[in-house]
Each structure stands twice: as structure tokens, then as C-alpha cells.
C-alpha atoms as a PDB file:
ATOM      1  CA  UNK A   1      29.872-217.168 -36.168  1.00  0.00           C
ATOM      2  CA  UNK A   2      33.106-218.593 -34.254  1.00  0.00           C
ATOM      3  CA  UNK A   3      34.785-216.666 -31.930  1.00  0.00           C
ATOM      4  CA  UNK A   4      37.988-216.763 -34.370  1.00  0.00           C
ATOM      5  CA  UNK A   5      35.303-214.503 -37.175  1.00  0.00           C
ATOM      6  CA  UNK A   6      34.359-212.161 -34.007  1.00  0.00           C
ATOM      7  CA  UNK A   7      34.134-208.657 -35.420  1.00  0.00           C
ATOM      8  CA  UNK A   8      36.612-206.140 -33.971  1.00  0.00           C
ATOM      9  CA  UNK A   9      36.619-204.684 -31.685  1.00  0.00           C
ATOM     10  CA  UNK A  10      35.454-206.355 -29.125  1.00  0.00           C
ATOM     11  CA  UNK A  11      34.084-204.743 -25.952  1.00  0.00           C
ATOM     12  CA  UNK A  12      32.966-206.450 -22.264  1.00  0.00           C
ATOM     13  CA  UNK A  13      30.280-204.286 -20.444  1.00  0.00           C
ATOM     14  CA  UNK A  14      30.291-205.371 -17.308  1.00  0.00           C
ATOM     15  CA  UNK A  15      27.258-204.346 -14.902  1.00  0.00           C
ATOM     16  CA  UNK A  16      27.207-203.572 -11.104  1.00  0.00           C
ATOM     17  CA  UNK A  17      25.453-205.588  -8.456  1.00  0.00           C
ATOM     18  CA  UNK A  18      27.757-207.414  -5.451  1.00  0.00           C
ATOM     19  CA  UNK A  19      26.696-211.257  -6.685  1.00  0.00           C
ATOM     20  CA  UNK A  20      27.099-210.314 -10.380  1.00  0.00           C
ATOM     21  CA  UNK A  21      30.965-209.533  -9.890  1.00  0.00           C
ATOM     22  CA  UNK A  22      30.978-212.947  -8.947  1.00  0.00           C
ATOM     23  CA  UNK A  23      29.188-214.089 -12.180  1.00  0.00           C
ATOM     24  CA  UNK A  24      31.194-212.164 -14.320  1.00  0.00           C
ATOM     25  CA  UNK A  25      34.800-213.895 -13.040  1.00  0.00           C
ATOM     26  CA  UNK A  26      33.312-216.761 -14.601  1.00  0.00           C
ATOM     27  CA  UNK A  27      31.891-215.408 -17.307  1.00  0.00           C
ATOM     28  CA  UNK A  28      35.712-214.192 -17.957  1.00  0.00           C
ATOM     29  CA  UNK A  29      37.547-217.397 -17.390  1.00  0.00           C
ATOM     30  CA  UNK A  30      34.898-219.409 -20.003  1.00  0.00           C
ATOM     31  CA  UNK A  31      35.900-216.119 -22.729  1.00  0.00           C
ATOM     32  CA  UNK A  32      39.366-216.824 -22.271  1.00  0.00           C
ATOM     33  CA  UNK A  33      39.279-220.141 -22.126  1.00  0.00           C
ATOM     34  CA  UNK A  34      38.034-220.033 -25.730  1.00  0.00           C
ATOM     35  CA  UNK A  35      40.480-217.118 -26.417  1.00  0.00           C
ATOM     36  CA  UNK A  36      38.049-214.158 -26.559  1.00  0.00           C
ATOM     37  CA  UNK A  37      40.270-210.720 -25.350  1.00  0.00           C
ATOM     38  CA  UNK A  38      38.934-207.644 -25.327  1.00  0.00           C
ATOM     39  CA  UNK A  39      39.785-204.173 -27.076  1.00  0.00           C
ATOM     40  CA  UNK A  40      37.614-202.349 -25.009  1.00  0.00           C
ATOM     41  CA  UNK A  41      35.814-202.506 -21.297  1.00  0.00           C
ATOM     42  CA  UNK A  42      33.579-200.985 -19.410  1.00  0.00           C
ATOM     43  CA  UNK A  43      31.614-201.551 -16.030  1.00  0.00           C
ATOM     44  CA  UNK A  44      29.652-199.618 -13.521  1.00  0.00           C
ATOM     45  CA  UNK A  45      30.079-200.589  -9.662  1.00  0.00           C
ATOM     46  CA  UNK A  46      31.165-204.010  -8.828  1.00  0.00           C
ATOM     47  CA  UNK A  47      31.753-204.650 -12.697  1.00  0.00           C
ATOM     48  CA  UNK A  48      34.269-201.478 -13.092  1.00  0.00           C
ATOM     49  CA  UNK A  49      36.797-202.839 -10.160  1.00  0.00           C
ATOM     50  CA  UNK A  50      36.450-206.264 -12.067  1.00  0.00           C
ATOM     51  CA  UNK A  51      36.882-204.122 -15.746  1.00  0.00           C
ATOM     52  CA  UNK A  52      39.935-202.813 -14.140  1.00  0.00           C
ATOM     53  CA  UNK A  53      41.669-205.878 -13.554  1.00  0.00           C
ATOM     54  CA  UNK A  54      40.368-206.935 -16.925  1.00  0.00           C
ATOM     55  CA  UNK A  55      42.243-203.755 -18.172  1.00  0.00           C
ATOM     56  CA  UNK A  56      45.286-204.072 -16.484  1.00  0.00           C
ATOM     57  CA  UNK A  57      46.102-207.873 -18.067  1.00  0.00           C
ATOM     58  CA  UNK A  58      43.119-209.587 -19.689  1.00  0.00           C
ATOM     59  CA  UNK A  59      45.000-212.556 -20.224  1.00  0.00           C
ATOM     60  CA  UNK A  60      45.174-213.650 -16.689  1.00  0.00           C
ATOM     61  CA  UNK A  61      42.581-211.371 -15.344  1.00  0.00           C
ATOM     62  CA  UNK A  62      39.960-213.913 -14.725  1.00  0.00           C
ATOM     63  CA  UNK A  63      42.689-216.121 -12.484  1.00  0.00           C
ATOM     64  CA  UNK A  64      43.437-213.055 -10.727  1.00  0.00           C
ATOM     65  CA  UNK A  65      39.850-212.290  -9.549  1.00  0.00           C
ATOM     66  CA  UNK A  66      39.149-215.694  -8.587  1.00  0.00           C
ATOM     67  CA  UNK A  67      41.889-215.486  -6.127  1.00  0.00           C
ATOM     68  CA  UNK A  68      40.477-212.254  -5.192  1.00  0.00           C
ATOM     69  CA  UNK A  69      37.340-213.725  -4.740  1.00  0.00           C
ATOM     70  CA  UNK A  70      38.256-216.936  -2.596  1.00  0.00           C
ATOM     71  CA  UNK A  71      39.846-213.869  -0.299  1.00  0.00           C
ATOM     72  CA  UNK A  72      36.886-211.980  -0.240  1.00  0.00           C
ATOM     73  CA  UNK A  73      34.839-215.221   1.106  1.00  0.00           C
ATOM     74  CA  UNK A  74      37.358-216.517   3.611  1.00  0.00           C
ATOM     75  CA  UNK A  75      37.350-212.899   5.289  1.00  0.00           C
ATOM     76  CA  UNK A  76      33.390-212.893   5.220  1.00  0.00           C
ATOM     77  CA  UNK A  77      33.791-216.537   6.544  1.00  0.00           C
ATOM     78  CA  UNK A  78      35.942-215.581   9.502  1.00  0.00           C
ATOM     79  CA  UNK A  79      34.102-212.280   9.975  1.00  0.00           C
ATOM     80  CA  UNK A  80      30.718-214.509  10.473  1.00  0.00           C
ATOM     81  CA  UNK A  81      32.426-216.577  12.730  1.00  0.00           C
ATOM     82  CA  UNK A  82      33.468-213.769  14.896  1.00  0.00           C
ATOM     83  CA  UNK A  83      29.899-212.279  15.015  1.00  0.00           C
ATOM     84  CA  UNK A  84      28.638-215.530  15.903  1.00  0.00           C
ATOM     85  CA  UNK A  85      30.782-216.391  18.233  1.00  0.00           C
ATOM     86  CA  UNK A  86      30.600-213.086  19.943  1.00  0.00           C
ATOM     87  CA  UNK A  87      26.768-213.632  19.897  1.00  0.00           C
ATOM     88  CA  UNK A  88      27.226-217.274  22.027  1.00  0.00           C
ATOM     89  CA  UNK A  89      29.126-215.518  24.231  1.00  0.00           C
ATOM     90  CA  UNK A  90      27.208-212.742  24.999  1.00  0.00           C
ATOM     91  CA  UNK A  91      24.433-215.059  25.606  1.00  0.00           C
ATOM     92  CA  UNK A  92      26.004-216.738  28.111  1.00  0.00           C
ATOM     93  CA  UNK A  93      26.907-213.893  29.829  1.00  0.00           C
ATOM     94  CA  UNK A  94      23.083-212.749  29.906  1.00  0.00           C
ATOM     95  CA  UNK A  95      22.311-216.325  30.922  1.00  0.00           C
ATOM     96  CA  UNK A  96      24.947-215.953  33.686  1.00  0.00           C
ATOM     97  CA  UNK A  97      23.174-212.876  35.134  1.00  0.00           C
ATOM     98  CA  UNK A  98      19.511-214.229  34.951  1.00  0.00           C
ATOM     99  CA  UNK A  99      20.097-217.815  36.513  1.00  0.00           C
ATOM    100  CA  UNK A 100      23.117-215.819  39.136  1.00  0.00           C
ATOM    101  CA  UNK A 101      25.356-218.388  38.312  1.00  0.00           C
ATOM    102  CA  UNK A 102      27.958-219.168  36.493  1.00  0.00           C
ATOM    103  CA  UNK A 103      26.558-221.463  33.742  1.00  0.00           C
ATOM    104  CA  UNK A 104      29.342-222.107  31.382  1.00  0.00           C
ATOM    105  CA  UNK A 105      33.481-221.228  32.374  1.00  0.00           C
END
């Protein structure tokens, strides 16, 4: 069967879980690639914000989450960054108070 003899309707059911959202962008740029739209979608969690987008304009849906994804991971990045810096820091403040002196300005 090619995806040009695909019976219609065609439906996307698109699960929940955090990492699979992730799968399922590129899941959705290979389908359009090949020209695969569909008539129907559904999702539960993670997959029904994604199913929206799909919804709203499946032909560029899969470029839009991407971008939405690179967003979501350069606010995690810079949120882990903060923690860890504010972890360094607050270790050198503890040092500080054990040793009584200033160890790092």
C-alpha cells in the first residue's frame, strides 16, 4: 500500500508521556514529508497539546512544534544553569562560613 492508496480517513492518535511529544514532532514532519494529512486527531496529555497544533494547520504543524520544542529546551537549558549556578554559589557561601574566610570574591 502507498501512502497515495491510504484509505480515508485518516486519523493520528497521539499518546501522552513528556519524551513521546518529542517523538511524535518527528513522527509528524516524516508524515508530511511524504504528504500524509490527517482527517481526524486525537491525543491524551502531551499528545493532545501536540493534536491541537496538528488541528489548527496540519500542513505546517510539525515546523511549528519543532520551534516550540527548541523553546522548550533552551528555557530548561537556562533554567539548569540557574539552579546550578545558584548551587556553586551557595557552596561557597557555606565554605565561607566553615573556613571564616572569605574563599572566593
Amino acid at each position: 500500500m502507498t501512502v497515495c492508496s491510504l484509505p480515508r480517513p485518516v486519523g493520528f492518535v497521539l499518546g501522552g508521556g513528556g519524551s513521546l511529544g518529542a517523538v511524535q514532532v518527528g513522527m509528524l514532519q516524516a508524515l508530511t514529508e511524504l504528504g500524509v494529512f490527517p482527517d481526524l486527531v486525537v491525543g491524551t496529555s502531551v499528545g493532545s497539546l501536540n493534536g491541537a497544533v496538528v488541528a489548527l494547520d496540519p500542513r505546517s504543524a510539525a515546523s511549528l512544534l519543532s520551534l516550540l520544542d527548541a523553546e522548550r529546551t533552551y528555557r530548561t537549558t537556562q533554567l539548569a544553569y540557574r539552579q546550578a549556578l545558584a548551587a556553586f554559589l551557595s557552596s561557597v557561601e557555606q565554605i565561607n562560613f566553615v573556613v571564616g574566610k572569605q574563599v572566593m570574591r
